[in-house]
Structures are given as C-alpha cells and as structure tokens.
PDB file of N, CA and C in Angstrom:
ATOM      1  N   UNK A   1      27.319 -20.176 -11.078  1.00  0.00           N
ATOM      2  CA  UNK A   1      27.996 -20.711  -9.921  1.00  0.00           C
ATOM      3  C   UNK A   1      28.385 -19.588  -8.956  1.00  0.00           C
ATOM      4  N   UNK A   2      29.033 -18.247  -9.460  1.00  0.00           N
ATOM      5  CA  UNK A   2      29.352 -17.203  -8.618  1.00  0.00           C
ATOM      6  C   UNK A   2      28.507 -16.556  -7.909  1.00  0.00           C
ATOM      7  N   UNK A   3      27.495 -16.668  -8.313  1.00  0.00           N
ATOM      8  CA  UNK A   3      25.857 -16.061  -8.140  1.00  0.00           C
ATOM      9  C   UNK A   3      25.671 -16.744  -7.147  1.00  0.00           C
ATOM     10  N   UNK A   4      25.440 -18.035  -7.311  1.00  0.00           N
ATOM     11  CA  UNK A   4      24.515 -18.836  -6.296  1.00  0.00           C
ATOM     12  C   UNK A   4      25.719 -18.805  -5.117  1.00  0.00           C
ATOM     13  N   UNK A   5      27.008 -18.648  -5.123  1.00  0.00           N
ATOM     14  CA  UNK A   5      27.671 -18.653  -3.769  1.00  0.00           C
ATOM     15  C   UNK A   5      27.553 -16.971  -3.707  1.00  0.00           C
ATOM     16  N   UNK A   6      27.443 -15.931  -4.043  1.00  0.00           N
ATOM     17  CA  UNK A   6      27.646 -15.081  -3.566  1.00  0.00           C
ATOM     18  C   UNK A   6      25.912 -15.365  -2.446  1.00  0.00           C
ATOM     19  N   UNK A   7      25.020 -14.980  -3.520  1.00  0.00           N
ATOM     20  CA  UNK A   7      24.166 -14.991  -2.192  1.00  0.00           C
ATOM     21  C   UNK A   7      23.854 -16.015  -1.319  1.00  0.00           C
ATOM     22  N   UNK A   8      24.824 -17.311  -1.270  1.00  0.00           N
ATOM     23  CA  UNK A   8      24.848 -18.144  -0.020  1.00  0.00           C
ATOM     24  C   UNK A   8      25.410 -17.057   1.048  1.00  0.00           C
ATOM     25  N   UNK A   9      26.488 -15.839   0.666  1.00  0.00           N
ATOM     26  CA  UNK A   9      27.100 -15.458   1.345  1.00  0.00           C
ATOM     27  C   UNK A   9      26.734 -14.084   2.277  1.00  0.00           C
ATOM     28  N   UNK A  10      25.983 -13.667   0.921  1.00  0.00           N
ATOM     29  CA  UNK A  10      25.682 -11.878   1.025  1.00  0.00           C
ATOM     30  C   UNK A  10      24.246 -12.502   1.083  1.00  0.00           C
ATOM     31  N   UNK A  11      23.389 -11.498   2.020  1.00  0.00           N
ATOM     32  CA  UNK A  11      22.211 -11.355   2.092  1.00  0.00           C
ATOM     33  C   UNK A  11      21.264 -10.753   0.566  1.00  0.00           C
ATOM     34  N   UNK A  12      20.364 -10.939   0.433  1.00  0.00           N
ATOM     35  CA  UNK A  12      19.341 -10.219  -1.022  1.00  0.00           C
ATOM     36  C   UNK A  12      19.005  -9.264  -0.209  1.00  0.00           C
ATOM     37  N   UNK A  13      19.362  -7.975  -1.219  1.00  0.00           N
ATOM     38  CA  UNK A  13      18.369  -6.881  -1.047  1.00  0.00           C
ATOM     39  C   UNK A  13      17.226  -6.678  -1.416  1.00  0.00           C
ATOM     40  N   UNK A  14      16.599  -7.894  -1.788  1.00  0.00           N
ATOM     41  CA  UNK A  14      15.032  -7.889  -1.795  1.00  0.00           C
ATOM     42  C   UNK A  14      14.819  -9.375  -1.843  1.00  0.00           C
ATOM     43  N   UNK A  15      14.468  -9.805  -0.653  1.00  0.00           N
ATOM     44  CA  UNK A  15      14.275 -11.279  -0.550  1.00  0.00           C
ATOM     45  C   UNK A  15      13.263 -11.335  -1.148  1.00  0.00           C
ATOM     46  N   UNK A  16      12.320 -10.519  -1.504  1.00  0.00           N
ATOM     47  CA  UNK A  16      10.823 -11.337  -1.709  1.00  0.00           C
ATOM     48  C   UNK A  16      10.570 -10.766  -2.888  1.00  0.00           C
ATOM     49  N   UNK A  17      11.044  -9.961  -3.721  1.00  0.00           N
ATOM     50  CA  UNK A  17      10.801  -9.376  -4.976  1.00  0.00           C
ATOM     51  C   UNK A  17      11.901 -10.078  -6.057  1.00  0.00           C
ATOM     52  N   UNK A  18      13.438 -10.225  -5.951  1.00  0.00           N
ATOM     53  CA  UNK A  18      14.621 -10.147  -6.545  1.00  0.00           C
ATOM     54  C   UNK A  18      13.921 -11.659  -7.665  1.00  0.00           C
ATOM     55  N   UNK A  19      13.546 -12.429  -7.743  1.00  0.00           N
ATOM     56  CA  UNK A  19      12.932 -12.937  -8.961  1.00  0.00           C
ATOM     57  C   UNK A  19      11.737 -12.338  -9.887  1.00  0.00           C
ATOM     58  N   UNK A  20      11.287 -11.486  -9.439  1.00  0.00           N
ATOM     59  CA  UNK A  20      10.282 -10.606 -10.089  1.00  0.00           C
ATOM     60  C   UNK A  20      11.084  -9.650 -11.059  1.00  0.00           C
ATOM     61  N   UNK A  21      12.299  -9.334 -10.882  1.00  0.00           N
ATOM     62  CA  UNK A  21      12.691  -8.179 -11.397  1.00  0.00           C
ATOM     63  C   UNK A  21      12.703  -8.191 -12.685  1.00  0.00           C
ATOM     64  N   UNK A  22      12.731  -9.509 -13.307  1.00  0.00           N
ATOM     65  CA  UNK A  22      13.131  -9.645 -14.726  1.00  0.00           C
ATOM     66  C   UNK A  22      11.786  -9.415 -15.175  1.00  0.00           C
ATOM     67  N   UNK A  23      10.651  -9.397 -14.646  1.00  0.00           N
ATOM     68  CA  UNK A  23       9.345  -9.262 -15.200  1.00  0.00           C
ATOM     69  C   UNK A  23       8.827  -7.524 -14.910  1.00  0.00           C
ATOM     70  N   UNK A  24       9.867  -7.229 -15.073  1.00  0.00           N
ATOM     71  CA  UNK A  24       9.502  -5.045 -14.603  1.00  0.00           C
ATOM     72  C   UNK A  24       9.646  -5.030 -15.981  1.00  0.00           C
ATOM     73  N   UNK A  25       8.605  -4.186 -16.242  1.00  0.00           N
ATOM     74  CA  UNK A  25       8.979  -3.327 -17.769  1.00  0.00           C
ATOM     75  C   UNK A  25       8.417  -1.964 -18.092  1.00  0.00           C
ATOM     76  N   UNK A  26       8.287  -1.284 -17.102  1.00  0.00           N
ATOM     77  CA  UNK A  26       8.094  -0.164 -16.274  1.00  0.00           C
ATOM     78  C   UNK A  26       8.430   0.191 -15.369  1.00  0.00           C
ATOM     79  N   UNK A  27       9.458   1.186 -14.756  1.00  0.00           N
ATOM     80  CA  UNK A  27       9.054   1.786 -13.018  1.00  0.00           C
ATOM     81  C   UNK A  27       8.809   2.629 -13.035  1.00  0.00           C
ATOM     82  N   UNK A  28       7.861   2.970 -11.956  1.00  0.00           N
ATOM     83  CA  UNK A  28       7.802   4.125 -11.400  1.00  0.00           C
ATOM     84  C   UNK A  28       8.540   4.272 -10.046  1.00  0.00           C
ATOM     85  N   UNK A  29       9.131   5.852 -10.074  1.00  0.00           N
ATOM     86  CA  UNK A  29      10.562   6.251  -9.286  1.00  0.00           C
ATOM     87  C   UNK A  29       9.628   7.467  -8.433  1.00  0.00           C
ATOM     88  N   UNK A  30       9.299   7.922  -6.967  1.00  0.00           N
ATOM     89  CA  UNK A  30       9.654   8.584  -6.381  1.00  0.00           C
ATOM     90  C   UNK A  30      10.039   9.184  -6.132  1.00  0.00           C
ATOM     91  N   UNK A  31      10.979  10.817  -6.070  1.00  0.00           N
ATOM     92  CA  UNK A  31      11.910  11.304  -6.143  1.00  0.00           C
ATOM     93  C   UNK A  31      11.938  12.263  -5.061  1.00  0.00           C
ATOM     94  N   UNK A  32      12.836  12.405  -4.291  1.00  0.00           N
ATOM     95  CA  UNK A  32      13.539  13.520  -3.522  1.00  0.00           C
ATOM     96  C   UNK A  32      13.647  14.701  -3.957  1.00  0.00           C
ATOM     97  N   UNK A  33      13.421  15.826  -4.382  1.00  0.00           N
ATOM     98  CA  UNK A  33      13.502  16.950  -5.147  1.00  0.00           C
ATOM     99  C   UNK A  33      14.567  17.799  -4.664  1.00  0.00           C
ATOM    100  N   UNK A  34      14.760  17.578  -3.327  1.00  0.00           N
ATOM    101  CA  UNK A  34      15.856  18.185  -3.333  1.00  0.00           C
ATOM    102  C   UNK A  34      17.029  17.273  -3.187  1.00  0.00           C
ATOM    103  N   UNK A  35      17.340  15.876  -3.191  1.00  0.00           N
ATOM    104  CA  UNK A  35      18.359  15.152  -3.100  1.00  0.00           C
ATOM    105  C   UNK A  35      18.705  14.562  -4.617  1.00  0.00           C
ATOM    106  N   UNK A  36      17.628  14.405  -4.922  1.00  0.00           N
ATOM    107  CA  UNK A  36      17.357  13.626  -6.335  1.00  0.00           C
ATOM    108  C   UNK A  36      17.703  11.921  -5.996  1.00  0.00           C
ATOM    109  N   UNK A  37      17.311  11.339  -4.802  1.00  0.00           N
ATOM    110  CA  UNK A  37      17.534  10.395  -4.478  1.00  0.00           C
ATOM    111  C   UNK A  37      16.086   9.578  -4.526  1.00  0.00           C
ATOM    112  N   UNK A  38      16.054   8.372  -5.038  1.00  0.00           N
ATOM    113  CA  UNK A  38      14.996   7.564  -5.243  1.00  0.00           C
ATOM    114  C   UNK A  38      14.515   7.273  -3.257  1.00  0.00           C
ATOM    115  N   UNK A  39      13.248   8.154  -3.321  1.00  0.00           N
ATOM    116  CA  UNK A  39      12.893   7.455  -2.196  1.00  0.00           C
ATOM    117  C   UNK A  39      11.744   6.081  -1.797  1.00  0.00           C
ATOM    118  N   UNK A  40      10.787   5.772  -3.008  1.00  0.00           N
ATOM    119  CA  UNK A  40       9.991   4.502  -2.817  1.00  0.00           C
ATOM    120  C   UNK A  40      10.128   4.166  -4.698  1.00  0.00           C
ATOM    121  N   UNK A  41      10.223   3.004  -5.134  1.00  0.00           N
ATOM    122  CA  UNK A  41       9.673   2.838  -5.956  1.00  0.00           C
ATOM    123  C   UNK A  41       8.837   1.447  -6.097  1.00  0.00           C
ATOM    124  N   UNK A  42       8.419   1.533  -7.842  1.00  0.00           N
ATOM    125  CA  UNK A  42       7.466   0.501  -8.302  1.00  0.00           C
ATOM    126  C   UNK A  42       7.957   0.056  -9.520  1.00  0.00           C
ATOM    127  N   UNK A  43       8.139  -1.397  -9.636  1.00  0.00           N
ATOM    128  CA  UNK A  43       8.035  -2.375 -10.923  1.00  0.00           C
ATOM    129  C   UNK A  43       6.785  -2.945 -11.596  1.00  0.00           C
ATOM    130  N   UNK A  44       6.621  -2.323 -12.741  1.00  0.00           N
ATOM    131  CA  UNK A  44       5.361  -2.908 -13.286  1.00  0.00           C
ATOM    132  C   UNK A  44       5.567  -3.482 -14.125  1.00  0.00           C
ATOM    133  N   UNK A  45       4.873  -4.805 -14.212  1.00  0.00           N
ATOM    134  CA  UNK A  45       4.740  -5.666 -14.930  1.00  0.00           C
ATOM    135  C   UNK A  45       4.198  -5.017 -16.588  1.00  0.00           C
ATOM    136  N   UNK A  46       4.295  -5.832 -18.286  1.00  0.00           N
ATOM    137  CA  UNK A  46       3.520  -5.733 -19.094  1.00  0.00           C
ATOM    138  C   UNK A  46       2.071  -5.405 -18.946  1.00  0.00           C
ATOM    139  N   UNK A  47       1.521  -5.884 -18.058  1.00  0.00           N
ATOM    140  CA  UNK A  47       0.110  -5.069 -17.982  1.00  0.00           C
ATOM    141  C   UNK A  47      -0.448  -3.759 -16.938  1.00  0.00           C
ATOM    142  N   UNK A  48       0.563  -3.425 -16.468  1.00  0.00           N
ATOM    143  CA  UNK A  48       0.709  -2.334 -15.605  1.00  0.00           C
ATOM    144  C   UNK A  48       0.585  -2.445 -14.157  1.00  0.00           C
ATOM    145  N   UNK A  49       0.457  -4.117 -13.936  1.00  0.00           N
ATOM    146  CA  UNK A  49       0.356  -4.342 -12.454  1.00  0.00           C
ATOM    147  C   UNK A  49       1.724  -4.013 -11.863  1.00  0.00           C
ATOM    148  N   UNK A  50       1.387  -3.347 -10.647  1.00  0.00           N
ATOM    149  CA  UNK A  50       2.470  -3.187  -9.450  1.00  0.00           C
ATOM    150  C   UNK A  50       2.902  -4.972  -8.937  1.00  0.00           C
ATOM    151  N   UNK A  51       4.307  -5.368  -9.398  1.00  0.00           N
ATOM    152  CA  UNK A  51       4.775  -6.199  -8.748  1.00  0.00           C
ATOM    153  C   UNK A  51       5.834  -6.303  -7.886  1.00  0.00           C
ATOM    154  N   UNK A  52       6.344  -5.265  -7.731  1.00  0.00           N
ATOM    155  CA  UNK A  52       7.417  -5.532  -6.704  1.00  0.00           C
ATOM    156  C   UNK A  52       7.823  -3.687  -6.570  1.00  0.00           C
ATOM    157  N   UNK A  53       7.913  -3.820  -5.408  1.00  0.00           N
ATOM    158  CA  UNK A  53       8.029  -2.250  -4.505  1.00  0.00           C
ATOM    159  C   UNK A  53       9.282  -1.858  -3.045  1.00  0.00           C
ATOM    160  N   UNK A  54       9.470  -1.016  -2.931  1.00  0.00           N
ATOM    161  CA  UNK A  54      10.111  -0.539  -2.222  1.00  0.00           C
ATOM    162  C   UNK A  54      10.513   0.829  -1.565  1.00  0.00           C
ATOM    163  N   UNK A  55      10.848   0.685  -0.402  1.00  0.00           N
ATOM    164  CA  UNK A  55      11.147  -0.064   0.815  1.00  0.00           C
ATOM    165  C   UNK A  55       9.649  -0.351   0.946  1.00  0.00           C
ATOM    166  N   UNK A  56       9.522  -1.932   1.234  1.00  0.00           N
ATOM    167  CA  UNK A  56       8.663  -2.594   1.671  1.00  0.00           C
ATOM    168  C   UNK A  56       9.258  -4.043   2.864  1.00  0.00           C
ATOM    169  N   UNK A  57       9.564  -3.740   3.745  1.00  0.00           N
ATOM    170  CA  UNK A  57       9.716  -4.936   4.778  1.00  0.00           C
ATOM    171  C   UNK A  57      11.157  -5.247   4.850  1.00  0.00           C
ATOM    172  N   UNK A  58      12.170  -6.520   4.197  1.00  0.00           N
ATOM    173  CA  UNK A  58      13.035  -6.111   4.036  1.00  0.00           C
ATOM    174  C   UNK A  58      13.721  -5.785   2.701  1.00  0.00           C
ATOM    175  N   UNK A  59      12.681  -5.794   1.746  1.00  0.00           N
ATOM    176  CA  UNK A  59      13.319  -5.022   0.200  1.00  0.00           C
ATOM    177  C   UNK A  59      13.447  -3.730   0.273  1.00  0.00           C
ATOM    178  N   UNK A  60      14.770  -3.390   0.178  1.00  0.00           N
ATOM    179  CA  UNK A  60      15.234  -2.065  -0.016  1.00  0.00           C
ATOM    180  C   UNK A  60      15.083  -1.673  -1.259  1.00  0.00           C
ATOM    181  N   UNK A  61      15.042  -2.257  -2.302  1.00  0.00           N
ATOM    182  CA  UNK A  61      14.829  -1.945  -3.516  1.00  0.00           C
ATOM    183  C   UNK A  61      16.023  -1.830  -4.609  1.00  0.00           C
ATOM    184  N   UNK A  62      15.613  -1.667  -5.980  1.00  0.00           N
ATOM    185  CA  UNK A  62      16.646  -1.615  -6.709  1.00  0.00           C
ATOM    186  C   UNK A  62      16.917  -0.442  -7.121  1.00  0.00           C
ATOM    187  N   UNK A  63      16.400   0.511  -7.179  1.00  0.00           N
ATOM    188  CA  UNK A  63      16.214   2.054  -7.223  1.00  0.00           C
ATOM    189  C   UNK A  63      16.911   2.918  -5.760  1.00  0.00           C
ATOM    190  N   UNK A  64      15.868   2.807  -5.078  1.00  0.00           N
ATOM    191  CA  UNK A  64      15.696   3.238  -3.764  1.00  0.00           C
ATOM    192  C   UNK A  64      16.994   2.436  -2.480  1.00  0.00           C
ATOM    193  N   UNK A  65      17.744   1.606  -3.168  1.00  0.00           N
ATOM    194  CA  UNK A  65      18.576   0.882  -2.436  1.00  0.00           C
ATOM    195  C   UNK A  65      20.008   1.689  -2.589  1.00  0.00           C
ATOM    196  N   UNK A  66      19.925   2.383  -3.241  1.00  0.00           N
ATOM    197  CA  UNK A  66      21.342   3.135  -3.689  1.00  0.00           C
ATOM    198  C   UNK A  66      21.156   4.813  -3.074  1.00  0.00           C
ATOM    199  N   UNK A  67      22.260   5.374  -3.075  1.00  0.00           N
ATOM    200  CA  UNK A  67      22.325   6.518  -2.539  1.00  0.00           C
ATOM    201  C   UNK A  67      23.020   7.464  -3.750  1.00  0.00           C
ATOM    202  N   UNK A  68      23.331   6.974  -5.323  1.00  0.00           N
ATOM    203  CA  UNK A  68      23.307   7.911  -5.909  1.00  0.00           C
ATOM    204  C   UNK A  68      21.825   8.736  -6.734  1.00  0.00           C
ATOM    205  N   UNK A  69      22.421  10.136  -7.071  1.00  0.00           N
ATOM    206  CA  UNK A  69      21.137  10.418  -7.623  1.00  0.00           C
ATOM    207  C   UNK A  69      21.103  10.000  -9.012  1.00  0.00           C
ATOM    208  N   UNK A  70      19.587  10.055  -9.508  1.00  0.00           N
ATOM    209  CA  UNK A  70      19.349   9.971 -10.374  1.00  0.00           C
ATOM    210  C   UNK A  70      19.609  10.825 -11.699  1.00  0.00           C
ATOM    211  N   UNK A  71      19.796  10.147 -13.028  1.00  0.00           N
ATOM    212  CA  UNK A  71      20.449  10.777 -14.374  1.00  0.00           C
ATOM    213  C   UNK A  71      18.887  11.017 -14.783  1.00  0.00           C
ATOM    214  N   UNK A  72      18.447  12.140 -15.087  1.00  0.00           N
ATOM    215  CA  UNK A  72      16.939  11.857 -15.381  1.00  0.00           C
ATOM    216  C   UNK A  72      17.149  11.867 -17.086  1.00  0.00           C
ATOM    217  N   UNK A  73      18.373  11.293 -17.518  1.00  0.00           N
ATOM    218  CA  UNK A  73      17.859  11.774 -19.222  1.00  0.00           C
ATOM    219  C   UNK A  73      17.289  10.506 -19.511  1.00  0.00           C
ATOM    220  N   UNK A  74      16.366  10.407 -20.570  1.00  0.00           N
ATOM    221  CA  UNK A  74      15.622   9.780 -20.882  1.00  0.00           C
ATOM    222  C   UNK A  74      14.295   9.197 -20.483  1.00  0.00           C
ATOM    223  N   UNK A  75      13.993   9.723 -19.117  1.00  0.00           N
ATOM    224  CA  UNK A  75      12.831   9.277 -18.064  1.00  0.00           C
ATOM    225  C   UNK A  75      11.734  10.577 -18.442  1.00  0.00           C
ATOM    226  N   UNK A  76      10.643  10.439 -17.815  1.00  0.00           N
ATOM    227  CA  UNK A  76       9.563  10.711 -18.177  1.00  0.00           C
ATOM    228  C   UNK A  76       9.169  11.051 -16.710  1.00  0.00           C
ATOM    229  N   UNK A  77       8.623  12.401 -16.750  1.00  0.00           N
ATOM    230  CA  UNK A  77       7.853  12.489 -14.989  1.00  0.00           C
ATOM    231  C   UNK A  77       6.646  12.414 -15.091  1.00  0.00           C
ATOM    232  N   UNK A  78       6.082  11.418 -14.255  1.00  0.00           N
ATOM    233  CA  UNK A  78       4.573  11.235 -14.338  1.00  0.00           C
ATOM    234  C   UNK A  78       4.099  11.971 -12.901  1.00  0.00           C
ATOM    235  N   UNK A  79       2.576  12.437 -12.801  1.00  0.00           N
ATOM    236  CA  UNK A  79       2.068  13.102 -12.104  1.00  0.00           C
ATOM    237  C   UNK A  79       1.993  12.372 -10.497  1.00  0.00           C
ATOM    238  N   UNK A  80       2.120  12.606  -9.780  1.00  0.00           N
ATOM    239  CA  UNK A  80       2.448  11.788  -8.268  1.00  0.00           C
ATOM    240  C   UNK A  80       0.870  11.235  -7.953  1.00  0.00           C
ATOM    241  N   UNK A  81      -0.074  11.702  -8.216  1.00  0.00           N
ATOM    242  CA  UNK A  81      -1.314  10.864  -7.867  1.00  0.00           C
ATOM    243  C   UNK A  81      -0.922   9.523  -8.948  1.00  0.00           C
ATOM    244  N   UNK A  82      -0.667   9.172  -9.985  1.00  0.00           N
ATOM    245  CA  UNK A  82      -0.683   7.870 -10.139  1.00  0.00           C
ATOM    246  C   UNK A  82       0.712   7.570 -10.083  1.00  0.00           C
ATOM    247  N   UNK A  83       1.591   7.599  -9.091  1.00  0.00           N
ATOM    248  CA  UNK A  83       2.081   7.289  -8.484  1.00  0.00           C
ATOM    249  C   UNK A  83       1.654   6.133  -7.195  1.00  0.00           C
ATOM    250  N   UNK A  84       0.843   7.700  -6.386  1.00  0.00           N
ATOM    251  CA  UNK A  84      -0.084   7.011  -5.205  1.00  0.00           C
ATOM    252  C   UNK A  84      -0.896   5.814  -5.776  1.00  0.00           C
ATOM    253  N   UNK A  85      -1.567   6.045  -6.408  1.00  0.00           N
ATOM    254  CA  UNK A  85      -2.593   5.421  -7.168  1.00  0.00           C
ATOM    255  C   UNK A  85      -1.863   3.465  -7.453  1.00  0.00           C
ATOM    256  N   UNK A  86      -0.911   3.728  -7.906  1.00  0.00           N
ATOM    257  CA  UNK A  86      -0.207   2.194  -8.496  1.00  0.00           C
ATOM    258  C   UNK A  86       0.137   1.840  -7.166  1.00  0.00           C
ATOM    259  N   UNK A  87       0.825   2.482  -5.843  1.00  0.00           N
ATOM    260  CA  UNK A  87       1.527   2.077  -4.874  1.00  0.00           C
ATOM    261  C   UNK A  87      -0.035   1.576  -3.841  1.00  0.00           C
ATOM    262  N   UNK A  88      -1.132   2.595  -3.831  1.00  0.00           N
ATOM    263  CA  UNK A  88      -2.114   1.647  -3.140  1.00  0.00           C
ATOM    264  C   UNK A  88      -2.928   0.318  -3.562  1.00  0.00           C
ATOM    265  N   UNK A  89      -2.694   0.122  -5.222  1.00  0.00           N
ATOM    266  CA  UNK A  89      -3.168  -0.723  -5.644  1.00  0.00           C
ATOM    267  C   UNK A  89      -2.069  -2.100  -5.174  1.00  0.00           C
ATOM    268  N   UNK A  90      -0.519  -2.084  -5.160  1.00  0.00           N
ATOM    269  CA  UNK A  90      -0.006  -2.451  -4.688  1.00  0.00           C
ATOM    270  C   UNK A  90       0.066  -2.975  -2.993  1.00  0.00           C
ATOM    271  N   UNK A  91      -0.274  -2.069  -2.654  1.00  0.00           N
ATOM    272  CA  UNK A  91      -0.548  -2.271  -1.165  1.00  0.00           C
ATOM    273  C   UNK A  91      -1.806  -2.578  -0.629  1.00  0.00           C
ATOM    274  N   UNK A  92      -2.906  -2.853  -1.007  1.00  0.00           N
ATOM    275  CA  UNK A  92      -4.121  -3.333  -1.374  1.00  0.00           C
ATOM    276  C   UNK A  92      -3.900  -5.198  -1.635  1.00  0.00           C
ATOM    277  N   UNK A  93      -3.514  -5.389  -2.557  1.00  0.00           N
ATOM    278  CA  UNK A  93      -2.937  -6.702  -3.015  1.00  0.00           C
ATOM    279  C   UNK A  93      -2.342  -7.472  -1.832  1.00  0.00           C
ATOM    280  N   UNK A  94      -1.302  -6.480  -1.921  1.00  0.00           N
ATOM    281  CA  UNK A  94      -0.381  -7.366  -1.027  1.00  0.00           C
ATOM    282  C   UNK A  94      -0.690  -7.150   1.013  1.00  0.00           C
ATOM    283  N   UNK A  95      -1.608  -6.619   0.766  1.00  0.00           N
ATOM    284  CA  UNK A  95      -2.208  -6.442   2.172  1.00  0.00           C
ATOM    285  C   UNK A  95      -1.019  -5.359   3.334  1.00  0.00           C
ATOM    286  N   UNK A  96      -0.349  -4.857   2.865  1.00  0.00           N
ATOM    287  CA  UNK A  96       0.673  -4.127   3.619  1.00  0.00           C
ATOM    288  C   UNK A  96      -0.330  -3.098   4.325  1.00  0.00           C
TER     289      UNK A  96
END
C-alpha cells in the first residue's frame, strides 16, 4: 500500500527498467577512477542478457543514480571491452 502511494507521488527513477530489476543477477558497474562514482551501468539477466541500463533516457539507474562511491569489497573488475561489448549488445536491441 505505501509503495503504490509513494510512487503515485514520487516519480520512478527508472520508468522503463524498475520491474526488471528483480530479474538482474549480475551487474556490470562502470567506474569513475578517480571519483569512484558509478558512471553507466548494466543488469544482466541469468543468461547474461543486458536488460536494463543506465543512464538511458529517463532511467538514471540504480547504481549510477546515487552519488556515493562505491565499497569495492567483494566485486570483481572485469576488463572494459566487455563492458562495451554487453552495453552495445544492449543498445543494439533496444535500438538506442
């Protein structure tokens, strides 16, 4: 009930992703190197598809929507070409 009136009230920070989120079981994070601030990320689905991304249109994201930095314990840095790589397959799809 609090839910459904808050966002009667407050806008979604990701109108077009925020039901997808429960289906992320992966992200990939972007990073600022010198801010340590998430600047684009990616939710991947169980089979490694890119489903929901950000900043893309008006999803700010769930990562990338915040202005603290990131705790990197427990994360994993993956190489930035498949980074690129998941975000054009993403953007490919979704025609952006």
């Amino acid at each position: 009930m609090l839910r459904s009136v808050l966002e009667a009230v407050l806008p979604l920070r990701n109108p077009e992703f925020e039901e997808r989120f429960d289906d992320v079981c992966r992200w990939l994070l972007e990073v600022d190197g010198a801010t340590g601030l998430v600047s684009r990320e990616l939710g991947l689905d169980a089979d490694d598809r890119p489903i929901v991304a950000a900043p893309v249109g008006e999803n700010v994201g769930f990562w990338a929507g915040t202005n603290d930095p990131l705790d990197w314990r427990g994360m994993v840095r993956v190489d930035a070409a498949l980074f690129e790589a998941a975000w054009g397959r993403f953007a490919k799809e979704r025609r952006l």
